[in-house]
PDB file of N, CA and C in Angstrom:
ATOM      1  N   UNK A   1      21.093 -97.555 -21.958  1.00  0.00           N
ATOM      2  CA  UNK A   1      19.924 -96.855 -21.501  1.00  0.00           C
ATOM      3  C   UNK A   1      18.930 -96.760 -22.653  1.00  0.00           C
ATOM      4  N   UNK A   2      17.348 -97.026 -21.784  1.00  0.00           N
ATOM      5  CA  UNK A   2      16.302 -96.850 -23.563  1.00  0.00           C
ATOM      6  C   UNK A   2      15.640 -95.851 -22.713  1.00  0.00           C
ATOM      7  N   UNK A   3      15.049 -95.280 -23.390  1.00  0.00           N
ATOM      8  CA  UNK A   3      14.011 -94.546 -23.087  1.00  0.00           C
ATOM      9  C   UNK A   3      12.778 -95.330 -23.938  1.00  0.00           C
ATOM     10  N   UNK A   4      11.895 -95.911 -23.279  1.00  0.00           N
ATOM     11  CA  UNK A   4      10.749 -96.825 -22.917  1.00  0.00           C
ATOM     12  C   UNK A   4       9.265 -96.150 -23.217  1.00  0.00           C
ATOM     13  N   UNK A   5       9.290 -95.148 -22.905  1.00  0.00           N
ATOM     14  CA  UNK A   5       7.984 -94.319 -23.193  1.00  0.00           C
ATOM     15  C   UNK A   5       8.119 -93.023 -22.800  1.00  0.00           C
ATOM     16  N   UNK A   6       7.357 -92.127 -23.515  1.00  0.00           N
ATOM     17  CA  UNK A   6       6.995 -90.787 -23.536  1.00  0.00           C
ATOM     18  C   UNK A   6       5.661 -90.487 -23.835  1.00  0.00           C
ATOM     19  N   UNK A   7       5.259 -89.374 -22.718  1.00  0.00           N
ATOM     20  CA  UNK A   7       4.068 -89.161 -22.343  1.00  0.00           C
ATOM     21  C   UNK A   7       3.553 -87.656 -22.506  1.00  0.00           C
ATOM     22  N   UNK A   8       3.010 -87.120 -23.203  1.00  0.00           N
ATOM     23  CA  UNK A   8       3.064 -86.268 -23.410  1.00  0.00           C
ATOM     24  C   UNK A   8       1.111 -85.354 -22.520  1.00  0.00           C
ATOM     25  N   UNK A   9       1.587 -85.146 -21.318  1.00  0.00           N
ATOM     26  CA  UNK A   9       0.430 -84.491 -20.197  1.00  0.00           C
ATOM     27  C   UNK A   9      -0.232 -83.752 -20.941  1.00  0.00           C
ATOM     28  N   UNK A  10       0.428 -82.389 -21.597  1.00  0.00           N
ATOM     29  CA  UNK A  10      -0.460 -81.284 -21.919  1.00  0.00           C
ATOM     30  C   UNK A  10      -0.138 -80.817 -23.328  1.00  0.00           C
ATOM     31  N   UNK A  11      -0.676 -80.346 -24.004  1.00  0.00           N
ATOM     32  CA  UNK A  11      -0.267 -79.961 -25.256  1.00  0.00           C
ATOM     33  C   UNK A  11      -0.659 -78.712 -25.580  1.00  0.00           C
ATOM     34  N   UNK A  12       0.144 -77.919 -25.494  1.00  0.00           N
ATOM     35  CA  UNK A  12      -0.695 -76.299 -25.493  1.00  0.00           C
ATOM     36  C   UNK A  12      -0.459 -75.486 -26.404  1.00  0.00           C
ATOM     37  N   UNK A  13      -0.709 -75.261 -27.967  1.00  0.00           N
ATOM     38  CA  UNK A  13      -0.150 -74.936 -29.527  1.00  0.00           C
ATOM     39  C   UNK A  13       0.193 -73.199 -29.044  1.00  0.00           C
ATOM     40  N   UNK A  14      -1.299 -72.810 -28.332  1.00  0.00           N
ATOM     41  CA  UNK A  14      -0.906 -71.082 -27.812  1.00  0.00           C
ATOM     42  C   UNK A  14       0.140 -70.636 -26.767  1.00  0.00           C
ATOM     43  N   UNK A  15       0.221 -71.337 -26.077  1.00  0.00           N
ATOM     44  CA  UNK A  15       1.005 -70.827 -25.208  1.00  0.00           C
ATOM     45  C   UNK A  15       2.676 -70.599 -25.382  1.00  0.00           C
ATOM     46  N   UNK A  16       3.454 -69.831 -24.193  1.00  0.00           N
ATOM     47  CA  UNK A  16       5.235 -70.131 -24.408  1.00  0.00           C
ATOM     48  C   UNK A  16       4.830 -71.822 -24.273  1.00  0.00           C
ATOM     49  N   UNK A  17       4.689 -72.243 -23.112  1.00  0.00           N
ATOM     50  CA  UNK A  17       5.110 -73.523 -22.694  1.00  0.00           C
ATOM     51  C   UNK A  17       4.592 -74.672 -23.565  1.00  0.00           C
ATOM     52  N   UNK A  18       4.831 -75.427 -24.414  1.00  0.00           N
ATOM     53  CA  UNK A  18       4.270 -75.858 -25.100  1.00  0.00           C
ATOM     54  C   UNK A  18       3.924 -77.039 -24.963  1.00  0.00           C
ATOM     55  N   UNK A  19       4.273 -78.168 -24.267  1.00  0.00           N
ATOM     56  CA  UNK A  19       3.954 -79.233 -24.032  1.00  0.00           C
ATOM     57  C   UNK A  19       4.419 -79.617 -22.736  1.00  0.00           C
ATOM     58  N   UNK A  20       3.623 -80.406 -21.682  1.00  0.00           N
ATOM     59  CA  UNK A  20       4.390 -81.018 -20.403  1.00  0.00           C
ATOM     60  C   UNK A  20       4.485 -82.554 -21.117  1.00  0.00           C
ATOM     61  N   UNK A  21       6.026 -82.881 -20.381  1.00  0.00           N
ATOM     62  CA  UNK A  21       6.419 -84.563 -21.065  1.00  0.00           C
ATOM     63  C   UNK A  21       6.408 -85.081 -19.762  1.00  0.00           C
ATOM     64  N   UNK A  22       6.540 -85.978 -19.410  1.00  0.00           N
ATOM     65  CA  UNK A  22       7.086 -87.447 -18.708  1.00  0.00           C
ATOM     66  C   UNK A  22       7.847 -88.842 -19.347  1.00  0.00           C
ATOM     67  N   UNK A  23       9.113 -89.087 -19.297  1.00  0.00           N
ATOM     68  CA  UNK A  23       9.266 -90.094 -19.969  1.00  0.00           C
ATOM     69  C   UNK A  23       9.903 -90.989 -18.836  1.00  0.00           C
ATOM     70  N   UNK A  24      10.043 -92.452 -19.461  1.00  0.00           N
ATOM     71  CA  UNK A  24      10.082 -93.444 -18.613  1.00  0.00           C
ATOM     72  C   UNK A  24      11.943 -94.282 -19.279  1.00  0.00           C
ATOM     73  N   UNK A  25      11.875 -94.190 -18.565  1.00  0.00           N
ATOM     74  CA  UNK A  25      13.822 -94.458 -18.706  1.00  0.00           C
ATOM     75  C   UNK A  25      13.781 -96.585 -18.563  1.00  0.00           C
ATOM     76  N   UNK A  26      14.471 -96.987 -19.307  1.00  0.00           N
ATOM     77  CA  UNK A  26      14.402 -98.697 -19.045  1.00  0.00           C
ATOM     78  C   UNK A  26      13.148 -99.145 -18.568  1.00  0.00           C
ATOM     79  N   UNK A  27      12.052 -98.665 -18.711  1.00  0.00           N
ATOM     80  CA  UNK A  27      11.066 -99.404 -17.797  1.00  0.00           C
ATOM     81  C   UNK A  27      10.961 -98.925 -16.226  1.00  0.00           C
ATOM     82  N   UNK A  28      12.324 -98.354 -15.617  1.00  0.00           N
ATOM     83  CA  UNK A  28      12.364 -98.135 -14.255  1.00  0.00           C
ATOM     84  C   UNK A  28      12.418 -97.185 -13.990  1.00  0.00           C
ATOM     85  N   UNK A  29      12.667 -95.781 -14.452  1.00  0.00           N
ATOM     86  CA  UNK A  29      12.774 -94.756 -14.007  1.00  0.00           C
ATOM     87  C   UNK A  29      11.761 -93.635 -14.813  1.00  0.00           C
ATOM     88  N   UNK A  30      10.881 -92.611 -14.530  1.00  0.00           N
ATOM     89  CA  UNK A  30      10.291 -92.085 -14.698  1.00  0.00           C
ATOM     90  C   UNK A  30      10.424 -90.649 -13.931  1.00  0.00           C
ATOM     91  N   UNK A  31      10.687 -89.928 -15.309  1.00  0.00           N
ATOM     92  CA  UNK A  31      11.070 -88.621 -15.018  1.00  0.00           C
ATOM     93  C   UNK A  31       9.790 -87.214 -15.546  1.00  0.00           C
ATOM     94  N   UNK A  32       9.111 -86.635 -14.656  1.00  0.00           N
ATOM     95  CA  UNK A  32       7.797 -85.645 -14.896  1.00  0.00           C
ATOM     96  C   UNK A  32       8.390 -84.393 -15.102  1.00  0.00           C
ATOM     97  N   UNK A  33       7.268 -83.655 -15.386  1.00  0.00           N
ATOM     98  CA  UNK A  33       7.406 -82.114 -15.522  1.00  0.00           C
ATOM     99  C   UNK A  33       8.525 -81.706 -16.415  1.00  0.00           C
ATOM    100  N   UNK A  34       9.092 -82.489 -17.464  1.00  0.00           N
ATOM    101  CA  UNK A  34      10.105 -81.935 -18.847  1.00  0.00           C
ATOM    102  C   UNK A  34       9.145 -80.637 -19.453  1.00  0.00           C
ATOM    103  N   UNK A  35       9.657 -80.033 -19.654  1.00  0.00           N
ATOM    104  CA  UNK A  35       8.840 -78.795 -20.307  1.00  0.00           C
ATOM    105  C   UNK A  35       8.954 -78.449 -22.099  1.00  0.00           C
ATOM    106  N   UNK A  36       8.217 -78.487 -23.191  1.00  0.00           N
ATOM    107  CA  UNK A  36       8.758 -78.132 -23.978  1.00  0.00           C
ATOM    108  C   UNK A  36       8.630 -76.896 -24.390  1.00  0.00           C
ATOM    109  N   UNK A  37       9.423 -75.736 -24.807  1.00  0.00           N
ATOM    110  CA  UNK A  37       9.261 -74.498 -24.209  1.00  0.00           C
ATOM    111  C   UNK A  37       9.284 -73.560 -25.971  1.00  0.00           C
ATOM    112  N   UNK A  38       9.056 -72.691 -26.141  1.00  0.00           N
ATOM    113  CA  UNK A  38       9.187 -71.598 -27.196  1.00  0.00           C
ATOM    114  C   UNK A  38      10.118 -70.557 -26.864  1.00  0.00           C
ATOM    115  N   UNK A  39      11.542 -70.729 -26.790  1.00  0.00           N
ATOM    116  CA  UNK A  39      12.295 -70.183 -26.714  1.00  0.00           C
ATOM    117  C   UNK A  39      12.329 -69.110 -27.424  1.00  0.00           C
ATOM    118  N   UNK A  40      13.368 -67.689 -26.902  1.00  0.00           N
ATOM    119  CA  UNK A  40      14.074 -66.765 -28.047  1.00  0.00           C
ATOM    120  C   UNK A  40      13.935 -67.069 -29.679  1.00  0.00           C
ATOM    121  N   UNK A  41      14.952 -68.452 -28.830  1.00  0.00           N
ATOM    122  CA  UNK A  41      15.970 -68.894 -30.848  1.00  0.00           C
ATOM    123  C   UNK A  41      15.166 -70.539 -31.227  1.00  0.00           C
ATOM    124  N   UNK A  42      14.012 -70.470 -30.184  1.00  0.00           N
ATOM    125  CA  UNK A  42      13.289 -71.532 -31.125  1.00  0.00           C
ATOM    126  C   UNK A  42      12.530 -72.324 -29.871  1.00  0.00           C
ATOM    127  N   UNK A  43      12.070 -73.689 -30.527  1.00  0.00           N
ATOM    128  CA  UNK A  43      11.966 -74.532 -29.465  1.00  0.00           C
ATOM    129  C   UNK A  43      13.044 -74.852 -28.599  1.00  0.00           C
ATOM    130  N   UNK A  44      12.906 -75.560 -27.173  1.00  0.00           N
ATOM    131  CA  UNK A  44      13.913 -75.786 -26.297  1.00  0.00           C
ATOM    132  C   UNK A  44      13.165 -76.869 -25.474  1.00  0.00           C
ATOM    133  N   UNK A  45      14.094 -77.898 -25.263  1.00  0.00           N
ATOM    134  CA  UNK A  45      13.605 -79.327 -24.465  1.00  0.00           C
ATOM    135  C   UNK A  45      14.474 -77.948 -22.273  1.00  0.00           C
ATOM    136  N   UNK A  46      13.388 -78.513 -21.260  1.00  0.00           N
ATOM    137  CA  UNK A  46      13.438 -77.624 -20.172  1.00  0.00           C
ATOM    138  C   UNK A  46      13.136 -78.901 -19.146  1.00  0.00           C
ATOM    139  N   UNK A  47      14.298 -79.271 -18.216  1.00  0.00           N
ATOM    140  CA  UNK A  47      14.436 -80.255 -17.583  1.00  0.00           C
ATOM    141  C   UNK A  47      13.714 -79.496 -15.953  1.00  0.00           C
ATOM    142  N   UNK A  48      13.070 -80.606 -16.036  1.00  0.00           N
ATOM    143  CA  UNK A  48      12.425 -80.543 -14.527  1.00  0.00           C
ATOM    144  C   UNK A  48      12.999 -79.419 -13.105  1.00  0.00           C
ATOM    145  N   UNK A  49      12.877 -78.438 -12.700  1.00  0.00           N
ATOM    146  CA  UNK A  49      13.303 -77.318 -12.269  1.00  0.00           C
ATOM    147  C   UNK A  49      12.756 -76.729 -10.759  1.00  0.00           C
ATOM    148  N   UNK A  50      13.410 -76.436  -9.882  1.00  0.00           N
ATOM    149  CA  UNK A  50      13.106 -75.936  -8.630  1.00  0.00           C
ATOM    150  C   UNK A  50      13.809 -74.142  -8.601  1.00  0.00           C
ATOM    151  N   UNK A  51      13.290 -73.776  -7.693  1.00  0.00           N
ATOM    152  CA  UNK A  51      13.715 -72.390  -7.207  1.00  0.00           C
ATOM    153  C   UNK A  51      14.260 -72.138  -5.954  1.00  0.00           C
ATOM    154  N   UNK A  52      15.103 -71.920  -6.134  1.00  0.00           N
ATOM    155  CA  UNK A  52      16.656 -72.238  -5.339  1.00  0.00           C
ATOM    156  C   UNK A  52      15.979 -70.813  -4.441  1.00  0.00           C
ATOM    157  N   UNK A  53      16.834 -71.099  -3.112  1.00  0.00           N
ATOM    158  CA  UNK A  53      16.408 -69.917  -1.673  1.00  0.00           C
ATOM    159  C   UNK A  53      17.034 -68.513  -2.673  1.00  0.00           C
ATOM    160  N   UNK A  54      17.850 -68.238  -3.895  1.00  0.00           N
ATOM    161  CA  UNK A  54      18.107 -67.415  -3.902  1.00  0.00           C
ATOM    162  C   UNK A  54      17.398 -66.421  -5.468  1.00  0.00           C
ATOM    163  N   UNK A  55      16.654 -67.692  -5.709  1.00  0.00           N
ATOM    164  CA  UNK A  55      15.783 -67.459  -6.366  1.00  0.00           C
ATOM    165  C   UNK A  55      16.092 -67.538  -7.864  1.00  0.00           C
ATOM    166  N   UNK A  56      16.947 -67.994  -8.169  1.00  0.00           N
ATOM    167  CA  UNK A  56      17.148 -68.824  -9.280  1.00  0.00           C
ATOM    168  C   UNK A  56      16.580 -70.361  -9.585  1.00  0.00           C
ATOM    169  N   UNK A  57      16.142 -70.869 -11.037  1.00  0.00           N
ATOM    170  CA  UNK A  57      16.120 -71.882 -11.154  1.00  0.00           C
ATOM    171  C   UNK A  57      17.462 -72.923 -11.118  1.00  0.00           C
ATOM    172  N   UNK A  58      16.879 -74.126 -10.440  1.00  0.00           N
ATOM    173  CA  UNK A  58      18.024 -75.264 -10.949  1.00  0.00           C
ATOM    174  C   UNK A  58      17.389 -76.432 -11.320  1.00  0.00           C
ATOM    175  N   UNK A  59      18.198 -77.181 -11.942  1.00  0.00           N
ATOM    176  CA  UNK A  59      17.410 -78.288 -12.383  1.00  0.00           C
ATOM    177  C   UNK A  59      17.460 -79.295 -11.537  1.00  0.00           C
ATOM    178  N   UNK A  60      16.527 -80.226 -10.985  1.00  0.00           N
ATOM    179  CA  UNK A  60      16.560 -81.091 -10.509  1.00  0.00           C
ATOM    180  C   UNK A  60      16.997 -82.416 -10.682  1.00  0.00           C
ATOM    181  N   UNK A  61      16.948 -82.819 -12.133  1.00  0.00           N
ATOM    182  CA  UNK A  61      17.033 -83.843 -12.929  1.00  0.00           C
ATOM    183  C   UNK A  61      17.632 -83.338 -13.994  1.00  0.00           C
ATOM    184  N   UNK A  62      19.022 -83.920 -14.695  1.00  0.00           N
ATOM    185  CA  UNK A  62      19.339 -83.731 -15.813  1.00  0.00           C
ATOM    186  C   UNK A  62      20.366 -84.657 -16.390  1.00  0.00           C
ATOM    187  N   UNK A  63      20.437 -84.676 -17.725  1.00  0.00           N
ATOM    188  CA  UNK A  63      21.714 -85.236 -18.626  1.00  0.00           C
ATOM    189  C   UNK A  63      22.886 -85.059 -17.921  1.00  0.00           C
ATOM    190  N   UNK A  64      23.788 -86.084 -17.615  1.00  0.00           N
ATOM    191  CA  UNK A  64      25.092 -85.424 -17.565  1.00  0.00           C
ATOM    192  C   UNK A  64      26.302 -85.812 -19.106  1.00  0.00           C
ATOM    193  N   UNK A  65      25.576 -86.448 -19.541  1.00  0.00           N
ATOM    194  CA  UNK A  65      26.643 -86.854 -21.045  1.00  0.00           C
ATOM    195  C   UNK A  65      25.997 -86.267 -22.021  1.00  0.00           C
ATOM    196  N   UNK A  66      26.626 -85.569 -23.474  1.00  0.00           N
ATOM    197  CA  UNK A  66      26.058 -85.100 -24.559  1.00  0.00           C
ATOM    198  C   UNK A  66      25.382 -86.357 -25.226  1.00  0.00           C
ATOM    199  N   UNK A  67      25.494 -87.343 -25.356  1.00  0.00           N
ATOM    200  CA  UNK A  67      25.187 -88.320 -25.750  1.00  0.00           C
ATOM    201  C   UNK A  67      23.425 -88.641 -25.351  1.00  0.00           C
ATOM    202  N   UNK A  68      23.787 -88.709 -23.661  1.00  0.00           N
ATOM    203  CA  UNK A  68      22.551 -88.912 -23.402  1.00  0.00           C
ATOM    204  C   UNK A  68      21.560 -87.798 -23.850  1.00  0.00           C
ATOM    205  N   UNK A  69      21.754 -86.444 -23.426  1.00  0.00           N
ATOM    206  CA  UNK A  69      21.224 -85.383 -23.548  1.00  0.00           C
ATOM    207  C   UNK A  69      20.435 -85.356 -25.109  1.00  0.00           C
ATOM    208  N   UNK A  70      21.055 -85.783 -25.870  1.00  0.00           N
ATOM    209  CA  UNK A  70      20.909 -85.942 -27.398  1.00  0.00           C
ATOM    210  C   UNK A  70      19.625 -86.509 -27.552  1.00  0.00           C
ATOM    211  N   UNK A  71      20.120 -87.774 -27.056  1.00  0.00           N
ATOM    212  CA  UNK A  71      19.069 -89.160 -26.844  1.00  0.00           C
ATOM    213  C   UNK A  71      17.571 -88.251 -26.538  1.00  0.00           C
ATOM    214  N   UNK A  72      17.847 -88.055 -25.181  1.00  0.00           N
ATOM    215  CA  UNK A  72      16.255 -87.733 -24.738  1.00  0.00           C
ATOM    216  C   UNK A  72      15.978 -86.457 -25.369  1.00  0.00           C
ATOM    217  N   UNK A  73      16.246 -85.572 -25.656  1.00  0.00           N
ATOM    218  CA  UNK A  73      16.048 -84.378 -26.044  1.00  0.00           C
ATOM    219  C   UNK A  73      15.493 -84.883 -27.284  1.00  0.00           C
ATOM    220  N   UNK A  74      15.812 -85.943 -28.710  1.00  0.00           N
ATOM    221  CA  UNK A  74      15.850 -86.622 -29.823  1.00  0.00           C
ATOM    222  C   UNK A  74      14.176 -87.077 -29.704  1.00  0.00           C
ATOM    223  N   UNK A  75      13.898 -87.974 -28.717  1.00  0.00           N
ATOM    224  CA  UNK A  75      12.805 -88.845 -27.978  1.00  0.00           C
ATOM    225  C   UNK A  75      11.962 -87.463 -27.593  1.00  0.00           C
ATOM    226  N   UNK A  76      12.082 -86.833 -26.536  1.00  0.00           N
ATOM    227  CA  UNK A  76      11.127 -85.470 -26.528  1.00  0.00           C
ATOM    228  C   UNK A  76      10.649 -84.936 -27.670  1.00  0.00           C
ATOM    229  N   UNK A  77      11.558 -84.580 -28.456  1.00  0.00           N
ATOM    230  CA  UNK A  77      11.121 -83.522 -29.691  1.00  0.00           C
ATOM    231  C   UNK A  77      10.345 -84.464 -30.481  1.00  0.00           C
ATOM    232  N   UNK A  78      10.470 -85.593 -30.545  1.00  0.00           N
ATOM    233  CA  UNK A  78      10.080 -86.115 -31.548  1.00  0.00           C
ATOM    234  C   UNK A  78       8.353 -86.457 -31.014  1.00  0.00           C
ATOM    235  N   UNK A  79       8.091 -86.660 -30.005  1.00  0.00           N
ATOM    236  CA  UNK A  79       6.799 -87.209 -29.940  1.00  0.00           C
ATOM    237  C   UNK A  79       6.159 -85.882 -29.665  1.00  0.00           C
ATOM    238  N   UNK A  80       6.991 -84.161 -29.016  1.00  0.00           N
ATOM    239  CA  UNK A  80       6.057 -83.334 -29.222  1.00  0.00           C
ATOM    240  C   UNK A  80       5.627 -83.135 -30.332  1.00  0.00           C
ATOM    241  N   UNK A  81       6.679 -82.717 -31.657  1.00  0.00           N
ATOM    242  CA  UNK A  81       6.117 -82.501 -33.169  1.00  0.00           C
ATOM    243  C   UNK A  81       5.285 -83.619 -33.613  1.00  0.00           C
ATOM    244  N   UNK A  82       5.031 -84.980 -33.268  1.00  0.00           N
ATOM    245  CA  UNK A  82       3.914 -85.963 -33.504  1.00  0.00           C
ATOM    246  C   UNK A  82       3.048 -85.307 -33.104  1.00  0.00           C
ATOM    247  N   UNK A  83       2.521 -85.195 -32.086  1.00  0.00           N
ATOM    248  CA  UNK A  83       1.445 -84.683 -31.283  1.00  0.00           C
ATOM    249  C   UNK A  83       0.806 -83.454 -32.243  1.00  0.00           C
ATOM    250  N   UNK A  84       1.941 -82.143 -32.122  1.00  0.00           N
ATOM    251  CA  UNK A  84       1.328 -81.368 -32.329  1.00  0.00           C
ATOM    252  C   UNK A  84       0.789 -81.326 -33.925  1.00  0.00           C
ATOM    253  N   UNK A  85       1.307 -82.562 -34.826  1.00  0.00           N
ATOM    254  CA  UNK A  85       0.516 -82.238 -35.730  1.00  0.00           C
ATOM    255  C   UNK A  85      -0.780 -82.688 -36.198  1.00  0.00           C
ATOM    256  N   UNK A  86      -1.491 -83.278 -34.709  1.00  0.00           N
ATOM    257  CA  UNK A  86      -2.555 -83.981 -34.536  1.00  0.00           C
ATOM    258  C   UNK A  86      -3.642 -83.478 -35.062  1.00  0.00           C
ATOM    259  N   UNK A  87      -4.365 -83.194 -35.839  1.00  0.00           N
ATOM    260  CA  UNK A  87      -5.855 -82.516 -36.070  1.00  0.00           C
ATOM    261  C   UNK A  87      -7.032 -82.568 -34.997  1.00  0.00           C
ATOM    262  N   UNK A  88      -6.969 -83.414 -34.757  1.00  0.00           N
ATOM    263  CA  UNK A  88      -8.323 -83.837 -33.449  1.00  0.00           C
ATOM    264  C   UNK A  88      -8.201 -82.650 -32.115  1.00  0.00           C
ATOM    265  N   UNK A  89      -7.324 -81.985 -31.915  1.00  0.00           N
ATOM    266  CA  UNK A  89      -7.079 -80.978 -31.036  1.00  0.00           C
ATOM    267  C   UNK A  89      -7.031 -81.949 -29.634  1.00  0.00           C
ATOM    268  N   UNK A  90      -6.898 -83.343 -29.384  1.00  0.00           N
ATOM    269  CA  UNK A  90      -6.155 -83.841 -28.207  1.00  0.00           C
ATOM    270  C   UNK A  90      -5.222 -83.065 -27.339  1.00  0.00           C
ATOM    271  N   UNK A  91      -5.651 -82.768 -26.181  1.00  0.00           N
ATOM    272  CA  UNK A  91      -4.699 -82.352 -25.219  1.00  0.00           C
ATOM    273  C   UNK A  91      -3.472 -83.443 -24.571  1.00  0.00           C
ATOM    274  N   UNK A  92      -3.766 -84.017 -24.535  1.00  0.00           N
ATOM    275  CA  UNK A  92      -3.002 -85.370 -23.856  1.00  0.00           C
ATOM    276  C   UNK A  92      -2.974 -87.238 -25.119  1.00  0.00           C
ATOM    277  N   UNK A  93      -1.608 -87.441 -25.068  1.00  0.00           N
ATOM    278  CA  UNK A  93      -1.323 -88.859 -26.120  1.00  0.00           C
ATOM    279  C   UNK A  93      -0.227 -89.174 -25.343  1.00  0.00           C
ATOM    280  N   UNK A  94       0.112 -90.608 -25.385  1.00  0.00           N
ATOM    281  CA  UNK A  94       1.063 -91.504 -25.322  1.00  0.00           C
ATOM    282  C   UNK A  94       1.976 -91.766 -26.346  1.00  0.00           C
ATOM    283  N   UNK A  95       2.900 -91.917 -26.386  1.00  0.00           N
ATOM    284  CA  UNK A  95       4.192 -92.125 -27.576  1.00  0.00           C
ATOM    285  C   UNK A  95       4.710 -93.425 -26.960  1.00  0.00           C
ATOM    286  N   UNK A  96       4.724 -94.710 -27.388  1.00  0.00           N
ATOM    287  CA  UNK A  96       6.006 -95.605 -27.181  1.00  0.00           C
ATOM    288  C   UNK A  96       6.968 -95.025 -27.990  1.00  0.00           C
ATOM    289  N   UNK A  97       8.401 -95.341 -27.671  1.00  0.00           N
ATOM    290  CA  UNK A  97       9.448 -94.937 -28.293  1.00  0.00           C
ATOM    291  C   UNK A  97      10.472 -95.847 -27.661  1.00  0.00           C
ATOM    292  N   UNK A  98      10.826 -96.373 -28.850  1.00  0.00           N
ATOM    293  CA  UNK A  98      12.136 -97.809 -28.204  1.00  0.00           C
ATOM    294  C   UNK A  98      12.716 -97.848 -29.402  1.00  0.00           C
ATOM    295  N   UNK A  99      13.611 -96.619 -29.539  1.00  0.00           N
ATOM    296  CA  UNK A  99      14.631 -97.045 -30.426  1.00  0.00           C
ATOM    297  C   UNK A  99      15.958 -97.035 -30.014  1.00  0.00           C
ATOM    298  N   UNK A 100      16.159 -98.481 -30.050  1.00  0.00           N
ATOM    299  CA  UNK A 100      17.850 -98.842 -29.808  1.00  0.00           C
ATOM    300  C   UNK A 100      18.520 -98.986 -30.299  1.00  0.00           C
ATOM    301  N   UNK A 101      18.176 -98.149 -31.774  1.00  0.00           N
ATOM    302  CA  UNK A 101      19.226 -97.768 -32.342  1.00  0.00           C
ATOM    303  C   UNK A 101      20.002 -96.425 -32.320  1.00  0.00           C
ATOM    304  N   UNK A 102      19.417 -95.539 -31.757  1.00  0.00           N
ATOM    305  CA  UNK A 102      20.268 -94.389 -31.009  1.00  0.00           C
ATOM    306  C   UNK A 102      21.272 -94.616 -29.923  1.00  0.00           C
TER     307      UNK A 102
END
């Protein structure tokens, strides 16, 4: 599995929510609304999420191997902290990211 590109929608330095991602899995799969979030105990990668009839979140989309989880979470973080140390105050950038060596 590569992860192919990461897209980074919104970039928001004030807010909890700190960045909306989209990344693109082999070329074929494309996954929206990743959240990067300002947690308690820090930053936190926040997988795409619905509100269940009982009113909890669940995730819609997620890792099921630590491995993978690593991977994209690795690929997320990395093109939000690019971004955010942008000067130009850009709301929205593109990241290729194809490393197959992870």
């Amino acid at each position: 599995m590569e992860i192919t590109d990461v897209k980074i929608r919104k970039l928001d330095p004030e807010g909890k929510i700190k960045a909306i991602i989209s990344i693109t899995i082999n070329n074929m799969v494309a996954i929206h609304d990743i959240r990067v979030v300002d947690g308690p105990n820090g930053i936190i990668v926040a997988m795409p999420s619905r509100r269940s009839h009982t009113g909890e979140y669940r995730d819609i989309v997620h890792p099921i191997s630590r491995e993978l989880r690593n991977k994209l979470f690795k690929s997320i973080l990395d093109a939000y902290f690019r971004a955010s140390q942008k000067e130009d105050g850009q709301k929205t950038c593109d990241y290729f990211t194809s490393d197959s060596s992870d």
